[in-house]
PDB file of N, CA and C in Angstrom:
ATOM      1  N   UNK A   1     -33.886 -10.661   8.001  1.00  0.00           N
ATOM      2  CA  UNK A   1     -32.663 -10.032   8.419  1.00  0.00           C
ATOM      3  C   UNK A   1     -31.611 -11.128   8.623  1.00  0.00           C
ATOM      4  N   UNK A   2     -30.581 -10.838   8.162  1.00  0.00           N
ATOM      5  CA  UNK A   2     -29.087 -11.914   7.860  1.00  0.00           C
ATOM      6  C   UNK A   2     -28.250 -11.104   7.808  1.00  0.00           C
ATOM      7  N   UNK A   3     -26.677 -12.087   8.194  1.00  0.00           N
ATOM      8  CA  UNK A   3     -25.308 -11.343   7.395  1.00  0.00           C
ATOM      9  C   UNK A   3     -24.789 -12.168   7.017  1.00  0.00           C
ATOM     10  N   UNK A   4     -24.178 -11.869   6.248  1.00  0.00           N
ATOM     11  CA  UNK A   4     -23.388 -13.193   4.715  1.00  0.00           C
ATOM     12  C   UNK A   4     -22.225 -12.513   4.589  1.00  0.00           C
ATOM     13  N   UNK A   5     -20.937 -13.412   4.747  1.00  0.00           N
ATOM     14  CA  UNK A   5     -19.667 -13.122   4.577  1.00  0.00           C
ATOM     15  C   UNK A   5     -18.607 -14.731   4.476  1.00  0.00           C
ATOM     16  N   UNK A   6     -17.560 -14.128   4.161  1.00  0.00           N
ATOM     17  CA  UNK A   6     -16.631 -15.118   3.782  1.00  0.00           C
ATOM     18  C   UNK A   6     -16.369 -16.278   5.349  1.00  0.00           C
ATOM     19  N   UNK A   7     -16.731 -17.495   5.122  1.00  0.00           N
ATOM     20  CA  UNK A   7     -16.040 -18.054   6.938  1.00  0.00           C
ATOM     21  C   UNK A   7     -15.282 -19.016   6.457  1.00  0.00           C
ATOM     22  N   UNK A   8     -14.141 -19.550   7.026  1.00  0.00           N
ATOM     23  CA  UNK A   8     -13.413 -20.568   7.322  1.00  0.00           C
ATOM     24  C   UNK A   8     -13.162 -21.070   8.354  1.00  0.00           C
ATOM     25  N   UNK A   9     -13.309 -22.532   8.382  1.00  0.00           N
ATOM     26  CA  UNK A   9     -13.646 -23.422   9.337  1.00  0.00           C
ATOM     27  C   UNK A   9     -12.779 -24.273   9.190  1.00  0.00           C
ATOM     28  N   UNK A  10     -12.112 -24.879  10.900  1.00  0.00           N
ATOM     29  CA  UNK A  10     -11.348 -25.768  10.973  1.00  0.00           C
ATOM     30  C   UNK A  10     -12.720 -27.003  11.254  1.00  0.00           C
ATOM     31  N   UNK A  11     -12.122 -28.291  11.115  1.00  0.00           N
ATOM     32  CA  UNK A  11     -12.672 -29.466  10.986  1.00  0.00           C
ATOM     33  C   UNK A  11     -12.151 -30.463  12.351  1.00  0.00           C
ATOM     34  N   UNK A  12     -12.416 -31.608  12.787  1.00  0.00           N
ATOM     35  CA  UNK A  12     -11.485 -32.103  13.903  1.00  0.00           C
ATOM     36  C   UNK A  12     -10.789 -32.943  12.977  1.00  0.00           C
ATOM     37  N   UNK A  13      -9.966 -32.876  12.045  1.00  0.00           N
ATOM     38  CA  UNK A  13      -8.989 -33.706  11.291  1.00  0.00           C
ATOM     39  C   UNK A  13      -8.146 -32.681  11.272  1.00  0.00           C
ATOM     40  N   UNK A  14      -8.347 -31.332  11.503  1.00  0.00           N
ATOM     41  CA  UNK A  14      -7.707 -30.051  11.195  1.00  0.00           C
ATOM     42  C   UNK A  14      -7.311 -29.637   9.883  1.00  0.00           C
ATOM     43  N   UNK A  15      -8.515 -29.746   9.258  1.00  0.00           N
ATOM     44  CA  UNK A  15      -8.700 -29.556   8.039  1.00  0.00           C
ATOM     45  C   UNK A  15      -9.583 -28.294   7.825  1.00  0.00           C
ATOM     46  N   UNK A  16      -9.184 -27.434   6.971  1.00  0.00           N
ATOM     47  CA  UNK A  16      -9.793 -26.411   6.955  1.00  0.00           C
ATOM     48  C   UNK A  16     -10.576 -25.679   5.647  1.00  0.00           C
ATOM     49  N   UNK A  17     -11.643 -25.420   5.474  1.00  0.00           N
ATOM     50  CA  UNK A  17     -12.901 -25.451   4.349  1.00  0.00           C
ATOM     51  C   UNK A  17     -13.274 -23.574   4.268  1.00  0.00           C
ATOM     52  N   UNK A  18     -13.459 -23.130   3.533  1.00  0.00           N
ATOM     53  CA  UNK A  18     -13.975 -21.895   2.992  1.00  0.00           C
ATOM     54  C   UNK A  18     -15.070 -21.852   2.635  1.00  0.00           C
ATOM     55  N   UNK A  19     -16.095 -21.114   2.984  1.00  0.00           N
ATOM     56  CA  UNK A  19     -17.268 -20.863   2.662  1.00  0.00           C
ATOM     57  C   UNK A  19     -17.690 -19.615   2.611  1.00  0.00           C
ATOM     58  N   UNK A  20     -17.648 -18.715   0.836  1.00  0.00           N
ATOM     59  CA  UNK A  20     -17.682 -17.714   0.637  1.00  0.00           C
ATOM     60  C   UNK A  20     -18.433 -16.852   0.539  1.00  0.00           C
ATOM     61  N   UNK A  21     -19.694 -16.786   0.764  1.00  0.00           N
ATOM     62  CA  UNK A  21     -21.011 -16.797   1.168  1.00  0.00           C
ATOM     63  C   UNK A  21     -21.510 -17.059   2.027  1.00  0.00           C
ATOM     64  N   UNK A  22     -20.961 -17.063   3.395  1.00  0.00           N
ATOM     65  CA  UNK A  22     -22.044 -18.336   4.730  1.00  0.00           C
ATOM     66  C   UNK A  22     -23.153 -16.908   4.829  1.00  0.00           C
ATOM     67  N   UNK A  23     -24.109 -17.754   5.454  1.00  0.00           N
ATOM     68  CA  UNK A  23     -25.348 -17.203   5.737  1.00  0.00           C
ATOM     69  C   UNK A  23     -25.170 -17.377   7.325  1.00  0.00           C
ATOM     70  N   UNK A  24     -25.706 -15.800   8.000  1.00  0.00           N
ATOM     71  CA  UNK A  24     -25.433 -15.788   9.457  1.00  0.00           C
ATOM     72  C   UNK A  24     -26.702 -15.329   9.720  1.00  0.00           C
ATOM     73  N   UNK A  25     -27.368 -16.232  10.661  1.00  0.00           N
ATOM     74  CA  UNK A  25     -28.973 -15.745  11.341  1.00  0.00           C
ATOM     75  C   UNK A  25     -29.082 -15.765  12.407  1.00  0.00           C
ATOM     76  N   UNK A  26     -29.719 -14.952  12.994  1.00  0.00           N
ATOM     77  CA  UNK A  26     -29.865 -15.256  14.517  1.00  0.00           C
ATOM     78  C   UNK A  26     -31.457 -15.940  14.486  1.00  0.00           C
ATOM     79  N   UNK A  27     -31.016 -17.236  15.146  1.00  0.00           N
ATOM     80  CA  UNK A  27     -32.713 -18.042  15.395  1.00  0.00           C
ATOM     81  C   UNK A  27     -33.119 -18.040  16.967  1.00  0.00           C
ATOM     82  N   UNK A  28     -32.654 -17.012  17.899  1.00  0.00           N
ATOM     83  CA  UNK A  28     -33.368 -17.143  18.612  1.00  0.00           C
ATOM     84  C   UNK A  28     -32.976 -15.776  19.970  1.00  0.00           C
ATOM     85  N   UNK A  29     -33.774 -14.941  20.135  1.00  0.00           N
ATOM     86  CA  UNK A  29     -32.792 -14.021  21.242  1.00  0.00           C
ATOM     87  C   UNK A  29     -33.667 -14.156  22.648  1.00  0.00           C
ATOM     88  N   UNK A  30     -33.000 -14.292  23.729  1.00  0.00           N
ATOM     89  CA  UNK A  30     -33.664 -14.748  25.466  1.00  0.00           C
ATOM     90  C   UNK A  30     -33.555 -13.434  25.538  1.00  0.00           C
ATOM     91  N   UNK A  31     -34.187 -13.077  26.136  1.00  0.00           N
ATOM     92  CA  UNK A  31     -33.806 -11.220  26.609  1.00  0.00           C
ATOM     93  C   UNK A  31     -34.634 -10.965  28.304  1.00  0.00           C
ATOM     94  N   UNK A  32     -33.727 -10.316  29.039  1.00  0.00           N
ATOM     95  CA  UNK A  32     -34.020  -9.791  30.365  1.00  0.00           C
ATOM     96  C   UNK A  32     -34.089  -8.477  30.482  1.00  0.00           C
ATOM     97  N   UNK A  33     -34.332  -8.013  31.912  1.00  0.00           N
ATOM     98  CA  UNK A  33     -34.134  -6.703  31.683  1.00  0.00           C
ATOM     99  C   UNK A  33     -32.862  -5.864  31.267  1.00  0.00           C
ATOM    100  N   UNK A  34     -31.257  -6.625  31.611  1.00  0.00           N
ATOM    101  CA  UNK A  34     -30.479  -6.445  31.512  1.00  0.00           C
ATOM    102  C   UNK A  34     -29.550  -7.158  30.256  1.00  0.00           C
ATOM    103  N   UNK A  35     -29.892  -8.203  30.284  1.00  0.00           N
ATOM    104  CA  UNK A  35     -28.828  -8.793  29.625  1.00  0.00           C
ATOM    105  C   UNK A  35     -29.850  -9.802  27.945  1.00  0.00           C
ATOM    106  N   UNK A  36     -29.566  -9.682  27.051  1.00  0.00           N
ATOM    107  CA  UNK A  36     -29.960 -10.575  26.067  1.00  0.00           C
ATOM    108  C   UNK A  36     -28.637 -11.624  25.516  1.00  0.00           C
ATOM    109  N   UNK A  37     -29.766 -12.982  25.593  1.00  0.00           N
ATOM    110  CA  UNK A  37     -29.000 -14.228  24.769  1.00  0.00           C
ATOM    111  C   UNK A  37     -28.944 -13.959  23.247  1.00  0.00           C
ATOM    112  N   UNK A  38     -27.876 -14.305  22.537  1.00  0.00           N
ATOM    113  CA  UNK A  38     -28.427 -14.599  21.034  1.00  0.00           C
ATOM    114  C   UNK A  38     -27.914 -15.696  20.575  1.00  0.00           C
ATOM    115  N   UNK A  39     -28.640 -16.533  19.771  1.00  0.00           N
ATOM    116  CA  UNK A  39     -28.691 -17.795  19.376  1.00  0.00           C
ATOM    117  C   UNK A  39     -28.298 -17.732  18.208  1.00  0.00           C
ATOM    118  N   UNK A  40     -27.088 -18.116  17.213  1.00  0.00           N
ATOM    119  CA  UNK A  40     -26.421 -17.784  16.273  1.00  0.00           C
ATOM    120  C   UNK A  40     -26.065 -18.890  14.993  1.00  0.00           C
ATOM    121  N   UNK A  41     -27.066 -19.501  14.376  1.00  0.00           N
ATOM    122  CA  UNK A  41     -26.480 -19.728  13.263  1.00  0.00           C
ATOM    123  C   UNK A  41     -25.802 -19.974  12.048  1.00  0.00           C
ATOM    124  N   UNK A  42     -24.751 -20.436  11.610  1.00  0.00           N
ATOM    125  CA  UNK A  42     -23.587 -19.891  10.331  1.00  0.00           C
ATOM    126  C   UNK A  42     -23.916 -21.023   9.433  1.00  0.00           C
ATOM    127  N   UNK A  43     -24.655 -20.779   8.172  1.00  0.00           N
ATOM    128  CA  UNK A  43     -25.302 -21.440   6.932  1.00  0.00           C
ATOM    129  C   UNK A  43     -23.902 -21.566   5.900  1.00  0.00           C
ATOM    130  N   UNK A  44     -24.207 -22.955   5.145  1.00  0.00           N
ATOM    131  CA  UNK A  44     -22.682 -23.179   4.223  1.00  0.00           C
ATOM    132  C   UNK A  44     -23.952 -21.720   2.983  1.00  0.00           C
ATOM    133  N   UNK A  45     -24.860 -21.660   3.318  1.00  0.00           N
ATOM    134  CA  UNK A  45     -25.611 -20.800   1.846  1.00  0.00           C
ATOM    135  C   UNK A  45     -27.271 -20.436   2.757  1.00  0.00           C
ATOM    136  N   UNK A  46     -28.046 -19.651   1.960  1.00  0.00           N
ATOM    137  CA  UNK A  46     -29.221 -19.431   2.730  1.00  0.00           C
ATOM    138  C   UNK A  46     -29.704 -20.793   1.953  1.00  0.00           C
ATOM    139  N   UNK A  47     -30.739 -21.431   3.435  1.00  0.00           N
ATOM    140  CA  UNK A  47     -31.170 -22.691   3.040  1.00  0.00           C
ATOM    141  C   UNK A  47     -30.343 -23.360   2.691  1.00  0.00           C
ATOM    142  N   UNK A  48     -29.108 -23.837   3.242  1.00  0.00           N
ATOM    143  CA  UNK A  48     -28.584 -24.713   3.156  1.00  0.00           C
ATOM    144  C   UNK A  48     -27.973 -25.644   4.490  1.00  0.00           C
ATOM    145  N   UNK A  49     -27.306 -26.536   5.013  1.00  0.00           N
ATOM    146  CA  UNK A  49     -26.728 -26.943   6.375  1.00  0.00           C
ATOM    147  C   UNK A  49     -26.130 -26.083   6.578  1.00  0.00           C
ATOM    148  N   UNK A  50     -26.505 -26.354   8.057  1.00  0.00           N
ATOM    149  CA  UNK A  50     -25.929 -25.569   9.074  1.00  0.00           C
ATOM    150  C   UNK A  50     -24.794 -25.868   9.630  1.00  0.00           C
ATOM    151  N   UNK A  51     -23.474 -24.870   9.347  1.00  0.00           N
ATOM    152  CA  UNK A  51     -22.326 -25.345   9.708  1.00  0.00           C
ATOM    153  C   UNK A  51     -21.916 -25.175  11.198  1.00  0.00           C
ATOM    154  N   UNK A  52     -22.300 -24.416  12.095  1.00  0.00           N
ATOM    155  CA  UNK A  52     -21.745 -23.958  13.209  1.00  0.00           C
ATOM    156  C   UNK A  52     -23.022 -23.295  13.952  1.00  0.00           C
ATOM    157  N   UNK A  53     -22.756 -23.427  15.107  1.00  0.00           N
ATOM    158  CA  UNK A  53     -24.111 -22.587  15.803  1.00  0.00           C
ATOM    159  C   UNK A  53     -22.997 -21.908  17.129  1.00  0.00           C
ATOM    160  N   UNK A  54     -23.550 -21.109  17.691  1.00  0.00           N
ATOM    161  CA  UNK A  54     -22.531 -19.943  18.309  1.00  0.00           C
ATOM    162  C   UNK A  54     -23.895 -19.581  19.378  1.00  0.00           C
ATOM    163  N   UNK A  55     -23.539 -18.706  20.821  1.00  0.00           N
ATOM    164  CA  UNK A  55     -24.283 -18.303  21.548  1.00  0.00           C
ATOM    165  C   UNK A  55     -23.462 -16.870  22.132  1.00  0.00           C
ATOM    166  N   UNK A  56     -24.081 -15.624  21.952  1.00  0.00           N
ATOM    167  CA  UNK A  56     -23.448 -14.650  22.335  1.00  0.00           C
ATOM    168  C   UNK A  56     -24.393 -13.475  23.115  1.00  0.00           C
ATOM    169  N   UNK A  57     -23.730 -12.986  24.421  1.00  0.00           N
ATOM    170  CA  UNK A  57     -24.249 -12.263  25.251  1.00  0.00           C
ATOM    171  C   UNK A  57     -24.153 -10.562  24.799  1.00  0.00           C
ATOM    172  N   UNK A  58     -25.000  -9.776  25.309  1.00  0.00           N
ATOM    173  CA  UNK A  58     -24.788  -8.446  25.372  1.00  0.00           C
ATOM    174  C   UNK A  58     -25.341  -7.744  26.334  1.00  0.00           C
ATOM    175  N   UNK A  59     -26.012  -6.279  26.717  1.00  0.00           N
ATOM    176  CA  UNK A  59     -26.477  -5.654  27.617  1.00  0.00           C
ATOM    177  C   UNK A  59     -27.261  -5.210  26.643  1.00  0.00           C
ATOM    178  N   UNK A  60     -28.999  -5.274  27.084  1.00  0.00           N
ATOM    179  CA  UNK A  60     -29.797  -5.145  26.052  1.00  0.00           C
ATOM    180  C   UNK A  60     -29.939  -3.349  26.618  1.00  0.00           C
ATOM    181  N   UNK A  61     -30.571  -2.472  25.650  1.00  0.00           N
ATOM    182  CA  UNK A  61     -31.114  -1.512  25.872  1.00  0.00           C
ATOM    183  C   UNK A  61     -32.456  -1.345  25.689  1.00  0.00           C
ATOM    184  N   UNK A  62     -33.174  -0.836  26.781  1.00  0.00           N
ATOM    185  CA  UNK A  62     -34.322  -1.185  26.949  1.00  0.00           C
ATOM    186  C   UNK A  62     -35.111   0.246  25.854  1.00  0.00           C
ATOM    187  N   UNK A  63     -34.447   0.680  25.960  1.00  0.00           N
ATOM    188  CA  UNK A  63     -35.241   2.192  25.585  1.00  0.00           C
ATOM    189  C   UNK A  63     -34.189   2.134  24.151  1.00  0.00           C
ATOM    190  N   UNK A  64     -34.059   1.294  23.652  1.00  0.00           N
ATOM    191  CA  UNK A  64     -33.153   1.306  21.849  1.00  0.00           C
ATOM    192  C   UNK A  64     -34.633   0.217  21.205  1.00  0.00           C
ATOM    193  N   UNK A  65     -33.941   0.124  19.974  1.00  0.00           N
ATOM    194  CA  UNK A  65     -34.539  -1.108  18.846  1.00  0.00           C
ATOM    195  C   UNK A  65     -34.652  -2.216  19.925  1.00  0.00           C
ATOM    196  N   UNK A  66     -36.003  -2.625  18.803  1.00  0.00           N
ATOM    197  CA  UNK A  66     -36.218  -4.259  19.436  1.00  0.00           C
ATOM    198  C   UNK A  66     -35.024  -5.106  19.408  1.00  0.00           C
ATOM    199  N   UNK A  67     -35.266  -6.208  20.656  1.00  0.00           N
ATOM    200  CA  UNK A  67     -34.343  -7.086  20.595  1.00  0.00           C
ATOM    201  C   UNK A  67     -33.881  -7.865  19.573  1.00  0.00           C
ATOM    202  N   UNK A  68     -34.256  -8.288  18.548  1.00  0.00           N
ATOM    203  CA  UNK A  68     -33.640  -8.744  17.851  1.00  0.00           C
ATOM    204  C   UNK A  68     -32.686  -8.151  16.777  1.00  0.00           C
ATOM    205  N   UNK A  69     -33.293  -6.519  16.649  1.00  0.00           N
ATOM    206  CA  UNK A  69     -32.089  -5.553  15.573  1.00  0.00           C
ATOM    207  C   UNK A  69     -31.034  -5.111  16.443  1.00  0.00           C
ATOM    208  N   UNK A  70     -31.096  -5.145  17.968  1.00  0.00           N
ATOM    209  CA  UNK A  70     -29.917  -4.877  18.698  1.00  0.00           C
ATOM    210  C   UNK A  70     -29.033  -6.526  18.672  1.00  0.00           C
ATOM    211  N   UNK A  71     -29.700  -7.620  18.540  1.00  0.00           N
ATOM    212  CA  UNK A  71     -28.918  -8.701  18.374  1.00  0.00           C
ATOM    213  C   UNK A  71     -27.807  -8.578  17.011  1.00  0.00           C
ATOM    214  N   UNK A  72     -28.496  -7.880  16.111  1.00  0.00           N
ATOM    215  CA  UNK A  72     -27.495  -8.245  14.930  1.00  0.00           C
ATOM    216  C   UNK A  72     -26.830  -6.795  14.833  1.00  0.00           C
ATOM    217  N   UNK A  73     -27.141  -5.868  15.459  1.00  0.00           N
ATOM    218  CA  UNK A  73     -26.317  -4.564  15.338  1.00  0.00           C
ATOM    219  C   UNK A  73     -25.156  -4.809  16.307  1.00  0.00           C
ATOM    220  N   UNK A  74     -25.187  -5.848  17.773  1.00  0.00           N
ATOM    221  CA  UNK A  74     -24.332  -6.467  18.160  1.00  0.00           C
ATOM    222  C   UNK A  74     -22.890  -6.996  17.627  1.00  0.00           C
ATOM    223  N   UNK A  75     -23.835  -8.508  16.831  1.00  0.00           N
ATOM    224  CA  UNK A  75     -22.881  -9.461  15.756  1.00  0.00           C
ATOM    225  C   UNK A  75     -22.241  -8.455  14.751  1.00  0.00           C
ATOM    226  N   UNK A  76     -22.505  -7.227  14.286  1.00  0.00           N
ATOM    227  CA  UNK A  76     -21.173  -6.246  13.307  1.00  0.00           C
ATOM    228  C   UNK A  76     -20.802  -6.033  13.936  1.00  0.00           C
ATOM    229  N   UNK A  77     -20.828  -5.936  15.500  1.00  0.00           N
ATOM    230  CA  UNK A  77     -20.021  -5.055  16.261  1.00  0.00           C
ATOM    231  C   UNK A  77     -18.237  -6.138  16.839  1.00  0.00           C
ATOM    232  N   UNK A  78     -19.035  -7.071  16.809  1.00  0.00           N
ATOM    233  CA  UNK A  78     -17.714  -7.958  16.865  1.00  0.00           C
ATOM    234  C   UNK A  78     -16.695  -8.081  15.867  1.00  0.00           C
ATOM    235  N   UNK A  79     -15.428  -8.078  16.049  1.00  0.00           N
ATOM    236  CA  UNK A  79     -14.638  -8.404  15.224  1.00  0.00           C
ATOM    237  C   UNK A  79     -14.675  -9.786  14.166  1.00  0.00           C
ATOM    238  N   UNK A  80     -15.224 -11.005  14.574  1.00  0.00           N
ATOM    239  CA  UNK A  80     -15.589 -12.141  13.732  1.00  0.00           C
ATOM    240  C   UNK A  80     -16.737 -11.845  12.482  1.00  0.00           C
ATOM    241  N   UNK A  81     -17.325  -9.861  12.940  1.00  0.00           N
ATOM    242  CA  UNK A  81     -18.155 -10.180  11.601  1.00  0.00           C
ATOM    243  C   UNK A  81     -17.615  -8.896  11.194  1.00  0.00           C
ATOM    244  N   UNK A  82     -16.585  -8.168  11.424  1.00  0.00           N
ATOM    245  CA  UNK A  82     -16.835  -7.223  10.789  1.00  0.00           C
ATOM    246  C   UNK A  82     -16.670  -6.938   9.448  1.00  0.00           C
ATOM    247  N   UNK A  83     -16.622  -7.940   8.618  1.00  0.00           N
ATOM    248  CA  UNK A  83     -16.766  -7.803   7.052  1.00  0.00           C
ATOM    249  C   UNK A  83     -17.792  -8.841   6.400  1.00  0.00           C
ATOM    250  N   UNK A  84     -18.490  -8.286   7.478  1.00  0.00           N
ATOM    251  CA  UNK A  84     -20.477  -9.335   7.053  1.00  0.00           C
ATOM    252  C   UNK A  84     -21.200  -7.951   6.479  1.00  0.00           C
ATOM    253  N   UNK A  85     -21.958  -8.599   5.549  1.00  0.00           N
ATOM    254  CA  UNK A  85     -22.873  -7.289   5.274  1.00  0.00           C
ATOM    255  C   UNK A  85     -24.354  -8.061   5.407  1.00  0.00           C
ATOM    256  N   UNK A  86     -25.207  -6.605   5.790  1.00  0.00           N
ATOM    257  CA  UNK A  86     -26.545  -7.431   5.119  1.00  0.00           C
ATOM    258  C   UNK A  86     -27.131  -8.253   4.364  1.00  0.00           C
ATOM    259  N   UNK A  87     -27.882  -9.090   4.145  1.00  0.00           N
ATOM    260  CA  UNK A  87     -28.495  -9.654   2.968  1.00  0.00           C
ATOM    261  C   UNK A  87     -30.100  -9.660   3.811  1.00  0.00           C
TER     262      UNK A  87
END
């Protein structure tokens, strides 16, 4: 389970790079009774370096999908992915 979409990235020269394809994974979700971590990934390609890593909170539901398909049903839910699709 992944989402792959167009990202652009500033640089600290403020230089800015396109990557039309990044590969988005979540490698890791903490989960409580209330609240889940997700550990976030952004690939220049699948299997390729890793451009960016990200950490994002939610309110897990205990009685929904396992934690990790509520992690990425999350990440569409944000505006930064909403033109990610599956892969």
């Amino acid at each position: 389970m992944a989402l792959s979409q167009q990202v652009t990235l500033k640089n600290n020269f403020g230089e800015t790079s396109t990557f039309p394809n990044a590969y988005i994974k979540v490698d890791k979700v903490e989960a409580t009774k209330t609240v889940c971590t997700v550990f976030v990934s952004t690939l220049k390609g699948r299997d390729e370096q890793v451009l960016v890593s990200n950490i994002y909170s939610f309110v897990s539901d205990l009685n929904g999908e396992n934690h990790l398909k509520q992690a990425y049903l999350h990440l569409k839910a944000l505006p930064e992915f909403a033109n990610a699709t599956d892969c």
